[in-house]
Protein backbone atom coordinates (compact mmCIF):
# COMPACT_ATOMS: atom_id res chain seq x y z
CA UNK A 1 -59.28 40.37 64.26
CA UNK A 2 -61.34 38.99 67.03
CA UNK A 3 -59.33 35.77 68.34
CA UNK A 4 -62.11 32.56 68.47
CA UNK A 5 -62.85 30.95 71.73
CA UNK A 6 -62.24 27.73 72.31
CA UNK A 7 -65.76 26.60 72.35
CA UNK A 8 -66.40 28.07 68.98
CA UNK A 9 -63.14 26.36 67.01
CA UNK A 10 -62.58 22.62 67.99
CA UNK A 11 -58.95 21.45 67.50
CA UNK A 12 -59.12 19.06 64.28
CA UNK A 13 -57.38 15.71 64.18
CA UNK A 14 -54.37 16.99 62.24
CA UNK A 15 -53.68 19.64 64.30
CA UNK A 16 -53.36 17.71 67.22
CA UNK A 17 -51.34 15.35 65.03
CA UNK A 18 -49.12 17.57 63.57
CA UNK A 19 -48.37 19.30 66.90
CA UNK A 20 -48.15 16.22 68.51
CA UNK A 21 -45.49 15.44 65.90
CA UNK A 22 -43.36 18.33 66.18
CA UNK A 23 -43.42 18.76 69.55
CA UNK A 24 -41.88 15.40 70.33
CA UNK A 25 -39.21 15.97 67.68
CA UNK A 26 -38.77 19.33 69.83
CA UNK A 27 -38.56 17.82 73.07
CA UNK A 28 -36.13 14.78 72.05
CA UNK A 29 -33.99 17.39 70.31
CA UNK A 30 -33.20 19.06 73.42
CA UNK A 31 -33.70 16.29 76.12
CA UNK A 32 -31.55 14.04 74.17
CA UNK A 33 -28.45 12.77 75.80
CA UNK A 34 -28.69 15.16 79.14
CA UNK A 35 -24.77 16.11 79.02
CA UNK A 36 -22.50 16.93 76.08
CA UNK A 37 -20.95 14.22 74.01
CA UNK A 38 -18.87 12.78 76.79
CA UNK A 39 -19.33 9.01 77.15
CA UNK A 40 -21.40 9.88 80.78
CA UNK A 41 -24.83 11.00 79.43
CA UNK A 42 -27.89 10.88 81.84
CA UNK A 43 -31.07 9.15 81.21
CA UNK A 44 -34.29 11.93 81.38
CA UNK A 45 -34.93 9.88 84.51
CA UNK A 46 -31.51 10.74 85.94
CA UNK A 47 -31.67 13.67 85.06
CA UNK A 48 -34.50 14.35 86.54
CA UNK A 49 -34.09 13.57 89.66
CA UNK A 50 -30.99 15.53 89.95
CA UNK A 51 -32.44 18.60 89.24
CA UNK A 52 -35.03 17.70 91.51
CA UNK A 53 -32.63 17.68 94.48
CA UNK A 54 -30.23 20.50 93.52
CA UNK A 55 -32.01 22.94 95.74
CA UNK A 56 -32.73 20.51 98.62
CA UNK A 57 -32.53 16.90 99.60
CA UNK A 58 -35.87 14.90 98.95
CA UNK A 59 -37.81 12.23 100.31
CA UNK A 60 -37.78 9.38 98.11
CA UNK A 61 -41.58 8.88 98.29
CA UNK A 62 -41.82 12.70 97.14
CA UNK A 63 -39.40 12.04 94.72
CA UNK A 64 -41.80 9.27 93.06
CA UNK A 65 -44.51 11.42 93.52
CA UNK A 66 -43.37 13.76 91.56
CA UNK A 67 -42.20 11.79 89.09
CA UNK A 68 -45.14 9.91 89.04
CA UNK A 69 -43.27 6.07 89.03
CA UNK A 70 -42.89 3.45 91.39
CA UNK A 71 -40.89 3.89 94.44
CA UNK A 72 -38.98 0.50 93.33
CA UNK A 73 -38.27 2.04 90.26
CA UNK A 74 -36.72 4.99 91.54
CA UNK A 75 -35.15 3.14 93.69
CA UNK A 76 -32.87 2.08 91.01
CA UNK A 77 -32.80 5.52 89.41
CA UNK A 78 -31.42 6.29 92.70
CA UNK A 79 -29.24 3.56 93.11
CA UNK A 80 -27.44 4.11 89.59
CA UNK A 81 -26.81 7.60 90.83
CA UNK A 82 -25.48 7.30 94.21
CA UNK A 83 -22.97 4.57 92.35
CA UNK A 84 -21.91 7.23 90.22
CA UNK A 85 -21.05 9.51 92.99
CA UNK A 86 -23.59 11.86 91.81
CA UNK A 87 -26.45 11.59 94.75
CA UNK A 88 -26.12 10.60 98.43
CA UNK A 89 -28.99 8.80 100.45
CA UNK A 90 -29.49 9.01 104.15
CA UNK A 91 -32.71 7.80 106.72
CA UNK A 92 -34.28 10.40 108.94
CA UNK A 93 -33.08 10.29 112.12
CA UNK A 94 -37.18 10.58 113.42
CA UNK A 95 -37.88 7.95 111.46
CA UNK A 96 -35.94 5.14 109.92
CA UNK A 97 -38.52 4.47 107.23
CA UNK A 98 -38.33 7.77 105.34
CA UNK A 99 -35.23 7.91 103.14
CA UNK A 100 -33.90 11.38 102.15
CA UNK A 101 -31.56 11.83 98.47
CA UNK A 102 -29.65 14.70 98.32
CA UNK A 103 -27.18 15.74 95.78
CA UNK A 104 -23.16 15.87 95.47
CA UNK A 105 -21.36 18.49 94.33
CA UNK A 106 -20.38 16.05 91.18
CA UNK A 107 -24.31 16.00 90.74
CA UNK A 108 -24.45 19.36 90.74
CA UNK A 109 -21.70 19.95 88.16
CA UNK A 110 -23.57 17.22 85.75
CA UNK A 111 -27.00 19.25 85.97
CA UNK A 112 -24.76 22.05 85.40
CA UNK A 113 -23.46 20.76 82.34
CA UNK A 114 -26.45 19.14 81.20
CA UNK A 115 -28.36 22.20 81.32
CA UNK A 116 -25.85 24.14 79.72
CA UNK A 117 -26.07 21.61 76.93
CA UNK A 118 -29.66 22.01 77.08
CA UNK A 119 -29.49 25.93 76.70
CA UNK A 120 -27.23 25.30 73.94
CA UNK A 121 -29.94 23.18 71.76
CA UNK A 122 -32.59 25.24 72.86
CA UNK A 123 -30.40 28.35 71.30
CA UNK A 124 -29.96 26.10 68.44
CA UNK A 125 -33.86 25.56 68.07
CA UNK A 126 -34.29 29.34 68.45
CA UNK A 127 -31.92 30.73 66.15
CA UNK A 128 -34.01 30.68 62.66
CA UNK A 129 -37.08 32.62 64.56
CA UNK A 130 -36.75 36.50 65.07
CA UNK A 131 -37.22 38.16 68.45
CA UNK A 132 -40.44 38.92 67.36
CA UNK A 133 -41.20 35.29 66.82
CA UNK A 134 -39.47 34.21 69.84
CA UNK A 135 -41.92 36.27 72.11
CA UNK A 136 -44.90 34.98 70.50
CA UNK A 137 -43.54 31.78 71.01
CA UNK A 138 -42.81 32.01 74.17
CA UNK A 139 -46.10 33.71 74.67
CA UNK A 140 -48.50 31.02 73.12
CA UNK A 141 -46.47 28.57 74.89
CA UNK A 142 -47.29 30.14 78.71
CA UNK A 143 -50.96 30.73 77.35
CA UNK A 144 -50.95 26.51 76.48
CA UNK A 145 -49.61 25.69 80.36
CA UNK A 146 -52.00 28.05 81.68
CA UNK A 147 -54.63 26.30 81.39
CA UNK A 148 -55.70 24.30 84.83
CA UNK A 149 -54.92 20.54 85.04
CA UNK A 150 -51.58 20.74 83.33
């Protein structure tokens, strides 16, 4: 069976609902609580920015680039993770206004354990759908984030 194009089959209203529906109950299943049940959870936020500097330190303008927020409010993002022990800032020695975030090796073992918590829910999501289905999932969801502008 021929597969329609896009410009032949609009998207009705409740699909867009229905996925819209499902896929946040997806995504708060697994970003829920970024760390197991241990009374230090992070914030997606948090989170986020920890990952973002596991490989490398980052500017902080990059940082709120990427993350597409104010650099004030990363700033306390930032700030509630370097008091945690869990990221370290330092200014560029060229030039005192950019201010670089790197991570700790305590902020590495949180991402760590927050993705292995992740992995765990994500198995958990995963475990009612054959391999079969799991490809085609996995499939239709590279063919959705292929698409330019996302």
């Amino acid at each position: 069976m021929k597969e329609p194009s896009a410009s032949s089959d609009s998207v009705s209203t409740g699909q867009i609902e229905d996925f819209g529906r499902l896929l946040r109950h997806t995504w708060f299943a697994l970003v829920r609580d970024h760390a197991p049940h241990d009374g230090e959870s992070l914030g997606s936020q948090a989170y986020w920015v920890l990952a973002a500097t596991a490989k490398a330190p980052r500017r902080m303008a990059d940082l709120a680039d990427m993350a597409e927020v104010s650099c004030a409010s990363l700033t306390g993002i930032v700030d509630r993770l370097e008091e945690r022990g869990l990221v370290t800032r330092c200014r560029s020695t060229e030039d005192r206004r950019v201010v670089w975030v790197g991570i700790t090796d305590d902020g590495r073992e949180r991402v760590a354990a927050a993705d292995r918590h992740v992995h765990e829910r994500i198995g958990h999501l995963l475990a009612p759908l054959t391999v079969s289905e799991r490809t085609e999932l996995v499939r239709l969801l590279s063919k959705m984030n292929d698409q330019k502008g996302l």
